[in-house]
C-alpha atoms as a PDB file:
ATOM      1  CA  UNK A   1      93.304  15.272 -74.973  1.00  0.00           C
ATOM      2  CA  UNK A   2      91.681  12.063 -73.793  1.00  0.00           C
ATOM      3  CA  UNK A   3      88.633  14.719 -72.260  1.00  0.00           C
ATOM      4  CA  UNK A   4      88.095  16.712 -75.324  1.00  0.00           C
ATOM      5  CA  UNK A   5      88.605  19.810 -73.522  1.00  0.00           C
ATOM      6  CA  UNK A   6      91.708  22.222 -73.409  1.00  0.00           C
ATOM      7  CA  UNK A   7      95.054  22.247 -71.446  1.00  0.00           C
ATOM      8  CA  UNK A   8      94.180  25.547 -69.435  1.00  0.00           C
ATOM      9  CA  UNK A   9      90.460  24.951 -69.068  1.00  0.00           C
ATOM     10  CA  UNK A  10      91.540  21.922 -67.357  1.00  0.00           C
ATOM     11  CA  UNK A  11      94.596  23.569 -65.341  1.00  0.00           C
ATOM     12  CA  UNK A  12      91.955  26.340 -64.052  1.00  0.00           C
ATOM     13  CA  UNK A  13      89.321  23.193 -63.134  1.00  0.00           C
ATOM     14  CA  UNK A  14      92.338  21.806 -60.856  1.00  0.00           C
ATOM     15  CA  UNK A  15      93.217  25.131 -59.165  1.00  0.00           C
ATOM     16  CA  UNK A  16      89.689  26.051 -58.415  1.00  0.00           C
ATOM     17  CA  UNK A  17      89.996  29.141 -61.242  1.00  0.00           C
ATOM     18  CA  UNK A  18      87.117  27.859 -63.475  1.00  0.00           C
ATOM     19  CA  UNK A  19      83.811  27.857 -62.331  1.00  0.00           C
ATOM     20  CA  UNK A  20      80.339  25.282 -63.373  1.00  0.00           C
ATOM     21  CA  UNK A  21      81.991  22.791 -65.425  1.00  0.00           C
ATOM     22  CA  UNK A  22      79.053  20.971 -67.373  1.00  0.00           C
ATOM     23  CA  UNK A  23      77.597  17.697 -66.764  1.00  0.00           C
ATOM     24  CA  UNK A  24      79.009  17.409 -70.675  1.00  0.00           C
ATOM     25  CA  UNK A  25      83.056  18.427 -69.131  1.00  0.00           C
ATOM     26  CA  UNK A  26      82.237  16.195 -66.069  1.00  0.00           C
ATOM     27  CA  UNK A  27      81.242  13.191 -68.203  1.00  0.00           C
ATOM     28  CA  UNK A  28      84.130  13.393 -70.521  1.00  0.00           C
ATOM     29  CA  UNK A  29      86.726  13.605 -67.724  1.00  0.00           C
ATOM     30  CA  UNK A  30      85.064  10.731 -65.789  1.00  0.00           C
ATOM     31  CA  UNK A  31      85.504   8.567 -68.999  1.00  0.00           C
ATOM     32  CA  UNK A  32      89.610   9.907 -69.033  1.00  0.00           C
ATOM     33  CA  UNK A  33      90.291   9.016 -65.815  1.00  0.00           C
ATOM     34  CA  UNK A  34      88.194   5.250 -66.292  1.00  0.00           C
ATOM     35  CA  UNK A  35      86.428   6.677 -62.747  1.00  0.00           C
ATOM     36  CA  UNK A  36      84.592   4.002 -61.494  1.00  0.00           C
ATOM     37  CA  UNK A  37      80.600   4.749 -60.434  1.00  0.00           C
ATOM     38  CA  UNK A  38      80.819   5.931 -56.945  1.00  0.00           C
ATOM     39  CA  UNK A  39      83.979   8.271 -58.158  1.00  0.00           C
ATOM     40  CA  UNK A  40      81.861   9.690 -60.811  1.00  0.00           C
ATOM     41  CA  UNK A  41      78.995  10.201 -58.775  1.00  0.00           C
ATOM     42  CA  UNK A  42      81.379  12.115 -56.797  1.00  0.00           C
ATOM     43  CA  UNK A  43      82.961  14.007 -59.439  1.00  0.00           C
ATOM     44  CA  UNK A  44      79.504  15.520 -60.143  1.00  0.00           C
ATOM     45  CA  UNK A  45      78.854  16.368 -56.657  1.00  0.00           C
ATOM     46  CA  UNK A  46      82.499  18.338 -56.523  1.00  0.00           C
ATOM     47  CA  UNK A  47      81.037  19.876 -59.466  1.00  0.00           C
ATOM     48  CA  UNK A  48      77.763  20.739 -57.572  1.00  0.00           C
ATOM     49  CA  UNK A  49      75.928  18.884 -60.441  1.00  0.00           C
ATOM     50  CA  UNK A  50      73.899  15.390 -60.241  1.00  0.00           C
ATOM     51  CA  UNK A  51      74.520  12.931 -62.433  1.00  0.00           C
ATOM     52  CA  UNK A  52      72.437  12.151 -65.150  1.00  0.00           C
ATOM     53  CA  UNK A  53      69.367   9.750 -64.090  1.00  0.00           C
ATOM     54  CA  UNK A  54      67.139   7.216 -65.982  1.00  0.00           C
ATOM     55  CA  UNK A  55      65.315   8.975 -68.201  1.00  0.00           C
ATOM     56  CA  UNK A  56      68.492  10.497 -69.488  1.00  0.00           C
ATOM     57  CA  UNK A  57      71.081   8.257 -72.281  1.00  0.00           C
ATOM     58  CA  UNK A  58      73.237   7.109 -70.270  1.00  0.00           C
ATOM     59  CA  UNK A  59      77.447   8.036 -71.739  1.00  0.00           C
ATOM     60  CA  UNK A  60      79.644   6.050 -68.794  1.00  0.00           C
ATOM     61  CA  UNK A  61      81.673   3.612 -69.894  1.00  0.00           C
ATOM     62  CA  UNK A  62      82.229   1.575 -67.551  1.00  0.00           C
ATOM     63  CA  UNK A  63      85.752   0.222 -66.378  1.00  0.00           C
ATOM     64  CA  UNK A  64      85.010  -3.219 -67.324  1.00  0.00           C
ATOM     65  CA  UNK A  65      84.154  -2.124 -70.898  1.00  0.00           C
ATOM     66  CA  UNK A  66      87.096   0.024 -70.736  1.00  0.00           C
ATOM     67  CA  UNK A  67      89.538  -2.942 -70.784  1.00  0.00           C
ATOM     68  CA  UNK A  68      87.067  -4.706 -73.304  1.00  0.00           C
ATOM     69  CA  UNK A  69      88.490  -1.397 -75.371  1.00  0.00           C
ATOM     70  CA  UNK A  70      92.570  -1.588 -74.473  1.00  0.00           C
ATOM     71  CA  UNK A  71      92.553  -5.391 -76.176  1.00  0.00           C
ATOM     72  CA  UNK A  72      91.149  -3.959 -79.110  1.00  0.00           C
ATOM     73  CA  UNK A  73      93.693  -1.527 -80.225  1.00  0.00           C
ATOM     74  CA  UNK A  74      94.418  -3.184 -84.101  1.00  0.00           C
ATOM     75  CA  UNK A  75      91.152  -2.720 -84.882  1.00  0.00           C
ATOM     76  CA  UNK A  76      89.475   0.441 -85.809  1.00  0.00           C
ATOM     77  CA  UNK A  77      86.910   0.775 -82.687  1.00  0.00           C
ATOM     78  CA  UNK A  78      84.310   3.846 -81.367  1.00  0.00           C
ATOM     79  CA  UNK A  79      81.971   3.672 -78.921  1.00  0.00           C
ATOM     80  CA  UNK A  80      78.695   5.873 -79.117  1.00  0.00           C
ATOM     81  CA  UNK A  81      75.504   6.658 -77.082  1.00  0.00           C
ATOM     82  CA  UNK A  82      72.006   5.214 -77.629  1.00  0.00           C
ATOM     83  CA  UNK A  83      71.728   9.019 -79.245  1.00  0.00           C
ATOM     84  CA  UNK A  84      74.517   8.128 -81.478  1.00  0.00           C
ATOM     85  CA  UNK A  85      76.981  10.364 -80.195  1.00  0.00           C
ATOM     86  CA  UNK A  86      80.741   9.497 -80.188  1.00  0.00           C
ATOM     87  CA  UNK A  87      82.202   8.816 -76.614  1.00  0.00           C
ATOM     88  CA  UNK A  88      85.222   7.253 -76.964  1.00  0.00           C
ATOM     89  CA  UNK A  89      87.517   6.700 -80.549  1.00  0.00           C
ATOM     90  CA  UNK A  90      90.920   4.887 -80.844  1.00  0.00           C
ATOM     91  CA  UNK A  91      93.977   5.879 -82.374  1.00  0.00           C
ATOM     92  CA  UNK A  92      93.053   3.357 -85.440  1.00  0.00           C
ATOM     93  CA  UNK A  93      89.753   4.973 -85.784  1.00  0.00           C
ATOM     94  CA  UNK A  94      90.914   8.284 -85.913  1.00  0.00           C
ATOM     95  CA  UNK A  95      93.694   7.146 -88.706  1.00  0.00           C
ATOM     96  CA  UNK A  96      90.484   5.336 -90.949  1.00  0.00           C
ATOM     97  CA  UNK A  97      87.624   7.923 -90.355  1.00  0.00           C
ATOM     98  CA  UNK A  98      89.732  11.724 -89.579  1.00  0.00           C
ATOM     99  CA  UNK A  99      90.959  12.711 -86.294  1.00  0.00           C
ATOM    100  CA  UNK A 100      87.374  13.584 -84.170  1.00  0.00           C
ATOM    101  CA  UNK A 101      88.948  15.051 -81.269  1.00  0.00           C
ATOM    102  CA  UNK A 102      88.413  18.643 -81.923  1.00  0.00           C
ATOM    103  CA  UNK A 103      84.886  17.907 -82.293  1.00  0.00           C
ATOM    104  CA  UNK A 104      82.622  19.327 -79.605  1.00  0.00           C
ATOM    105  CA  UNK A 105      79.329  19.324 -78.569  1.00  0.00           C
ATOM    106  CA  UNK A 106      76.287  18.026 -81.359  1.00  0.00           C
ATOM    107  CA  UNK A 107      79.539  17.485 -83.642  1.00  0.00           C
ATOM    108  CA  UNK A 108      80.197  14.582 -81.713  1.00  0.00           C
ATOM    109  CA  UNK A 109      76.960  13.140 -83.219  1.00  0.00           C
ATOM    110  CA  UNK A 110      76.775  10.899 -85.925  1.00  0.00           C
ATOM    111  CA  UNK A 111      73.218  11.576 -87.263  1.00  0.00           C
ATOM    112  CA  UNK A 112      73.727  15.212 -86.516  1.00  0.00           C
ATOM    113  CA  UNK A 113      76.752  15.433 -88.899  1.00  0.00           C
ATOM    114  CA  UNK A 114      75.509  12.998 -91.448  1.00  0.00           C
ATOM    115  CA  UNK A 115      72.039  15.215 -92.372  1.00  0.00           C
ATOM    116  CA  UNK A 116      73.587  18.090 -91.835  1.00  0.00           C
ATOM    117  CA  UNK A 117      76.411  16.754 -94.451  1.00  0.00           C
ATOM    118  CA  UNK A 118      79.797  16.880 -92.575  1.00  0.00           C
ATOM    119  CA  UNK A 119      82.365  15.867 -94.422  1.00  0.00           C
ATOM    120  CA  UNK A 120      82.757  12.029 -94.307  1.00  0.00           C
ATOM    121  CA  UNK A 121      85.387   9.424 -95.812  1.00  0.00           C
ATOM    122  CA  UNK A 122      82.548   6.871 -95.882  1.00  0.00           C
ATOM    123  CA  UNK A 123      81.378   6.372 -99.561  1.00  0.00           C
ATOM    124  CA  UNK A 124      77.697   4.914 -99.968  1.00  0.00           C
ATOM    125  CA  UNK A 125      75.762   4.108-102.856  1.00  0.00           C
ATOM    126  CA  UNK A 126      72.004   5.458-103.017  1.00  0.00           C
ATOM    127  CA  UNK A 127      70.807   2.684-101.780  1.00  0.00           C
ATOM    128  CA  UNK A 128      73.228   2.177 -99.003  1.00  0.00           C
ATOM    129  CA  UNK A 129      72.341   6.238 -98.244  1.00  0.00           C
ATOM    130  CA  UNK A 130      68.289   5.633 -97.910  1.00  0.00           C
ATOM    131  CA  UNK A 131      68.906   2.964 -95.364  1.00  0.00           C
ATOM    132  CA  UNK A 132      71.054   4.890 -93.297  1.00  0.00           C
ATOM    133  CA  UNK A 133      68.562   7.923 -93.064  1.00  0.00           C
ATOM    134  CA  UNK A 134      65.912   5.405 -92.295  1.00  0.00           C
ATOM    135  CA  UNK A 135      67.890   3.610 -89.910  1.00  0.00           C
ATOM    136  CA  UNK A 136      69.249   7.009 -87.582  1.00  0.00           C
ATOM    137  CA  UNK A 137      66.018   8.445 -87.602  1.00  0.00           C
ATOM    138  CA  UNK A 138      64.013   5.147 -86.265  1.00  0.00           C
ATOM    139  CA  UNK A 139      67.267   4.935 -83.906  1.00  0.00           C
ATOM    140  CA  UNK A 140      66.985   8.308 -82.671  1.00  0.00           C
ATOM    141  CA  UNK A 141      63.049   7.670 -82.169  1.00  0.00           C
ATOM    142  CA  UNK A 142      63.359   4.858 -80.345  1.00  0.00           C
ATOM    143  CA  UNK A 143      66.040   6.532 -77.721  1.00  0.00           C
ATOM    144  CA  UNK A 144      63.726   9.703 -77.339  1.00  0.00           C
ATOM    145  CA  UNK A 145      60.827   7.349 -76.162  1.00  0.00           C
ATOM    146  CA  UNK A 146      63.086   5.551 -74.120  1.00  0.00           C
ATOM    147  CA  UNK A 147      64.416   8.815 -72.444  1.00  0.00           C
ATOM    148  CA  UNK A 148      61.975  11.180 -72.448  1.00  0.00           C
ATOM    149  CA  UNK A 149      63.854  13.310 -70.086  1.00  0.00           C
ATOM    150  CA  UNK A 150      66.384  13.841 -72.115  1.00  0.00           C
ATOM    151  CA  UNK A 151      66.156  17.658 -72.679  1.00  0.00           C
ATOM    152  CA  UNK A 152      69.488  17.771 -74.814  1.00  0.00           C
ATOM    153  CA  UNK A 153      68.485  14.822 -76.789  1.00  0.00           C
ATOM    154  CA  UNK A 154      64.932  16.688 -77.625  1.00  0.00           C
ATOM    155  CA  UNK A 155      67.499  19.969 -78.496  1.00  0.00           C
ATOM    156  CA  UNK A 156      69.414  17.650 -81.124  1.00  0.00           C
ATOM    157  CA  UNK A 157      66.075  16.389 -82.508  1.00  0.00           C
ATOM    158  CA  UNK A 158      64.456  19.804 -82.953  1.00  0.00           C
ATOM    159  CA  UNK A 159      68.043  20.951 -84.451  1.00  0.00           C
ATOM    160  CA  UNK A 160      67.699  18.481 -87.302  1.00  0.00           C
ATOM    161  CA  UNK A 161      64.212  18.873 -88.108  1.00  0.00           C
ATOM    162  CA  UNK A 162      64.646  22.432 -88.122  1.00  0.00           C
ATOM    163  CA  UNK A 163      68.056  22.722 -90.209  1.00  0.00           C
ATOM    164  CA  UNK A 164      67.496  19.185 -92.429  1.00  0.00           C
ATOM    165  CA  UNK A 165      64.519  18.980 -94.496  1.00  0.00           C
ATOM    166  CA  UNK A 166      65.410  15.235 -95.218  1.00  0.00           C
ATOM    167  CA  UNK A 167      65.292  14.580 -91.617  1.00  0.00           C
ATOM    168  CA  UNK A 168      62.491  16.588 -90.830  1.00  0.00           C
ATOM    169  CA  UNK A 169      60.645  14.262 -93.903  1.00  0.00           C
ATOM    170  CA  UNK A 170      61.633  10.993 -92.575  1.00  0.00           C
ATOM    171  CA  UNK A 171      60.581  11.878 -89.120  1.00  0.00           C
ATOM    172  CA  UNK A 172      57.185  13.175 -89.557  1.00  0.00           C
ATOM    173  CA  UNK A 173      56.579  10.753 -91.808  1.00  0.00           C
ATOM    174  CA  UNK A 174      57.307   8.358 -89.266  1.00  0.00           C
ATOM    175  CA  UNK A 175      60.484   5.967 -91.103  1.00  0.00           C
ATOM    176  CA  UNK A 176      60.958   2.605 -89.516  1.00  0.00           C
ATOM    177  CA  UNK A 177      64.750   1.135 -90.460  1.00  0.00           C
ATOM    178  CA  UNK A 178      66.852  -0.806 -88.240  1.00  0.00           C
ATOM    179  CA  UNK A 179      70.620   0.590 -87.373  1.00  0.00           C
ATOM    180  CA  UNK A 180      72.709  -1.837 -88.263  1.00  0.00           C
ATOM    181  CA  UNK A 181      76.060  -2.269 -89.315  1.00  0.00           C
ATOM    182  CA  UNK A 182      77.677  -3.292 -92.679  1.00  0.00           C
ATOM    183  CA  UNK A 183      80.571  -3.977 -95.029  1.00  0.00           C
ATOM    184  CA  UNK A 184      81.711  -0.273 -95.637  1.00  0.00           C
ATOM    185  CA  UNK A 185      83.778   1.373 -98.203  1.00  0.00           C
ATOM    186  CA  UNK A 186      85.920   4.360 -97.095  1.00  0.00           C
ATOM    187  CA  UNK A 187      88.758   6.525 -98.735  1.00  0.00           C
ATOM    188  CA  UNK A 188      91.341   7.191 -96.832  1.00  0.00           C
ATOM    189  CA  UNK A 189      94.372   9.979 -98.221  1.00  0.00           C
ATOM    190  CA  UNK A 190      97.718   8.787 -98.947  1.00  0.00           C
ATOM    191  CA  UNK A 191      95.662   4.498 -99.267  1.00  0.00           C
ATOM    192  CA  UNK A 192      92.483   4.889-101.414  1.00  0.00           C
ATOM    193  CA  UNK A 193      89.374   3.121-100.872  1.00  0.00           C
ATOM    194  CA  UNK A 194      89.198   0.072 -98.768  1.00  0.00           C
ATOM    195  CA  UNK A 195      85.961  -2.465 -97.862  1.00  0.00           C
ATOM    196  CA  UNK A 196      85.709  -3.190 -94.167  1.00  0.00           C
ATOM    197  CA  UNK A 197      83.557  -5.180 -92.097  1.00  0.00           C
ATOM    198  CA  UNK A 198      81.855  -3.081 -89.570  1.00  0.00           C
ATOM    199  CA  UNK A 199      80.101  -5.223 -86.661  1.00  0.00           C
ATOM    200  CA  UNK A 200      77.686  -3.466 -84.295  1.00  0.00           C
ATOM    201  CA  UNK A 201      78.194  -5.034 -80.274  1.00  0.00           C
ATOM    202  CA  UNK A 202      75.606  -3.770 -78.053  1.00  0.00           C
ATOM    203  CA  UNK A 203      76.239  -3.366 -74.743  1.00  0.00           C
ATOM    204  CA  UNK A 204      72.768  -3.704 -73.119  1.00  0.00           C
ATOM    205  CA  UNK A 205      73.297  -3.089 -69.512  1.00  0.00           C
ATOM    206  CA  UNK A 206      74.818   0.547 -70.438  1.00  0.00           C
ATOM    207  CA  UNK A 207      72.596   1.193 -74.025  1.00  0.00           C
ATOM    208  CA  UNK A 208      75.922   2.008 -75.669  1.00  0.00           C
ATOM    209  CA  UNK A 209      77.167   0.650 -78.323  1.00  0.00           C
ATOM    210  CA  UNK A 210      80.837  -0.367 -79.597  1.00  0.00           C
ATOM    211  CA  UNK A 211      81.142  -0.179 -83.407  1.00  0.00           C
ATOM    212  CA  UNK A 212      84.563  -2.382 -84.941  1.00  0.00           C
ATOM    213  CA  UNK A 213      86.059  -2.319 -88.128  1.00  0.00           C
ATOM    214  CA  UNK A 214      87.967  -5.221 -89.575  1.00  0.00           C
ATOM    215  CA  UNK A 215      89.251  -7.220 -92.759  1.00  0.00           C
ATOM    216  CA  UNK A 216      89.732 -10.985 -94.261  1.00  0.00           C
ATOM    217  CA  UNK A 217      93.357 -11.710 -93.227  1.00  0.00           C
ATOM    218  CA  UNK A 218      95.340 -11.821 -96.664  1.00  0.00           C
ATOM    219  CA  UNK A 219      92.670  -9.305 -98.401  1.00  0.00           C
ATOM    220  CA  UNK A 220      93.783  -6.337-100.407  1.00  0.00           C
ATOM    221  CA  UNK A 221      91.552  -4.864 -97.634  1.00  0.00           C
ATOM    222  CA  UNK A 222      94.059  -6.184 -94.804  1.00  0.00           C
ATOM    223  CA  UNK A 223      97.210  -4.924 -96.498  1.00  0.00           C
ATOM    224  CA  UNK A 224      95.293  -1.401 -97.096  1.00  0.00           C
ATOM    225  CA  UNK A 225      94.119  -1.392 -93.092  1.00  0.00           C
ATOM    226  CA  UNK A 226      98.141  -2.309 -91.936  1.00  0.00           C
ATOM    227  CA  UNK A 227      98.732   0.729 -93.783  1.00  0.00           C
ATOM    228  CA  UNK A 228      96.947   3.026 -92.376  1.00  0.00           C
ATOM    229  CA  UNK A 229      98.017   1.547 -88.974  1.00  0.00           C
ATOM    230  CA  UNK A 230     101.387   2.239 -89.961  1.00  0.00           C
ATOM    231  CA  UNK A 231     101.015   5.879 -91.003  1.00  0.00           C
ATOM    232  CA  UNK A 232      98.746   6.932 -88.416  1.00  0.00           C
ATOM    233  CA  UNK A 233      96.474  10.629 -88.045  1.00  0.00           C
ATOM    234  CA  UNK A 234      99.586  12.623 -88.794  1.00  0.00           C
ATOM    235  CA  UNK A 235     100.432  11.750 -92.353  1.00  0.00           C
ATOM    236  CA  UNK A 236      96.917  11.492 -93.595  1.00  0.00           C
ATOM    237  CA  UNK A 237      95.466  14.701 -93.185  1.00  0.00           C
ATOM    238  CA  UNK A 238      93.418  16.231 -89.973  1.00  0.00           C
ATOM    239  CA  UNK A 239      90.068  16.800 -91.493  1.00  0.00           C
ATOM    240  CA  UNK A 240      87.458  15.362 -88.658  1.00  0.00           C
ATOM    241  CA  UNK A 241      84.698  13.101 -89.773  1.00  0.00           C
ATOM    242  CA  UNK A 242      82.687  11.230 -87.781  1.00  0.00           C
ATOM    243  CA  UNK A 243      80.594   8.513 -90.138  1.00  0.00           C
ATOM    244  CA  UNK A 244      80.102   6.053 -86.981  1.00  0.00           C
ATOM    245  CA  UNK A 245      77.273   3.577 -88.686  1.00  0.00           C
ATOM    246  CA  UNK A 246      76.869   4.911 -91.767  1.00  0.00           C
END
C-alpha cells in the first residue's frame, strides 16, 4: 500500500517470479522501506537498473526528511517532485484532498491532472485559476532546463501540449508565474468547504518539495479540519484527486 503497487506483484518481486521491475516500482519501494542511499543504490542494482543520475528529478526522500514527515501527522502534508509529481501523501491528506493511492503513473502528477481536468476538491476563483496555469507551466519549464535528461519528464511535457490546448498556449507562449502556495478553499463530503493555509517548504538539497495544510486554532476552519481528522478516507468517499498547489 505504502509502494503504490499490488499485493501479488510484490509477492512475485520477493520470490523471484516477476521479472524488470521499473526504476518507477524500484523508487516507490525504496521510499516504503525509508532505504537509506547506499540501500537504494543497491536495490536498483538487484533490479539490474541504475539509479537515476543528475540530469534526472531526483524522487528519494531521504530518511532524515522522512522523520521531518512522522511529526507531522495532524496536518494535512504531501510531498512532490521538482516535476510536481506526488511522492509521498498522509493519511490527513488523503481524508482533505481524496484517497491518491490508486493513482499510477502521470496520474500522480499535479499539473498533469489539473489541465487535463481531473476531478479536484480544490475550488478556485478565475483569478486564482490563471495563476495556477501560469505558475505549473513556468514550474515545469524551469525543471526541464534543469534536467534535461529527463526523458519521462520531456514524455509528460509533450503529453500536455499535445492533449491540453491551454497548456500547449501558455507554453509556447512562454508564461512566467511563480508556484507558490496559498490560502485554499476545498469541499470536502460529509464537512463542506473549508479555507486552509497551504505553506510551500522547499527542500533544496533534494529539489522536492513538502506542501502543509493548516488552520487558525479556534477558526470555523479548525473545527471543520478536526473533523475530517476524525472521519478519515472511509466515510468521505474514495474519489482520488490530487490538487497538490493549486
Amino acid at each position: 500500500m505504502l509502494a503504490g503497487i499490488s499485493a501479488d506483484y510484490l509477492t512475485r518481486l520477493e520470490q523471484g517470479r516477476a521479472a524488470n521491475p521499473s526504476g518507477q516500482v524500484v523508487e516507490a519501494l525504496t521510499r516504503a522501506l525509508r532505504l537509506s542511499g547506499d540501500e537504494r543504490a543497491y536495490l536498483y542494482g538487484l533490479a539490474e537498473l541504475v539509479p537515476p543520475g543528475p540530469q534526472v528529478v531526483p524522487g528519494f526522500i531521504t530518511p532524515s526528511v522522512q522523520r521531518l514527515l512522522d511529526r507531522l501527522v495532524d496536518a494535512p502534508v504531501a510531498v512532490h517532485d521538482a516535476a510536481m509529481t506526488l511522492l509521498l501523501a498522509n493519511p490527513m491528506y488523503a481524508a482533505l484532498m481524496g484517497d491518491p493511492s490508486g493513482l499510477r503513473g502521470i496520474e500522480r502528477n499535479d499539473a498533469w491532472r489539473f489541465f487535463m481536468g481531473a476531478p479536484t476538491r480544490v475550488r478556485h476563483t478565475r483569478e486564482e485559476r490563471s495563476a495556477c496555469e501560469s505558475g505549473m507551466v513556468s514550474q515545469l519549464r524551469r525543471t526541464a532546463a534543469r534536467y534535461p535528461a529527463d526523458q519521462r519528464l520531456r514524455r509528460l511535457i509533450a503529453d500536455m501540449r499535445t492533449h491540453s490546448g491551454r497548456f500547449a498556449e501558455l507554453w509556447d507562449a512562454g508564461a512566467v508565474g511563480r508556484f507558490e502556495a496559498w490560502h485554499k478553499t476545498i469541499e470536502v463530503p460529509q464537512v463542506g468547504l473549508l479555507t486552509l493555509d497551504c505553506d510551500l517548504l522547499r527542500l533544496e538539497h533534494s529539489d522536492l518539495y513538502v506542501v502543509v495544510y493548516s488552520a487558525e486554532p479556534g477558526s470555523q476552519a479548525a473545527e471543520k479540519l478536526e473533523l475530517v481528522s476524525v472521519l478519515g478516507t472511509q466515510d468521505l468517499g474514495s474519489t482520488p484527486s490530487l490538487p497538490g498547489l493549486r
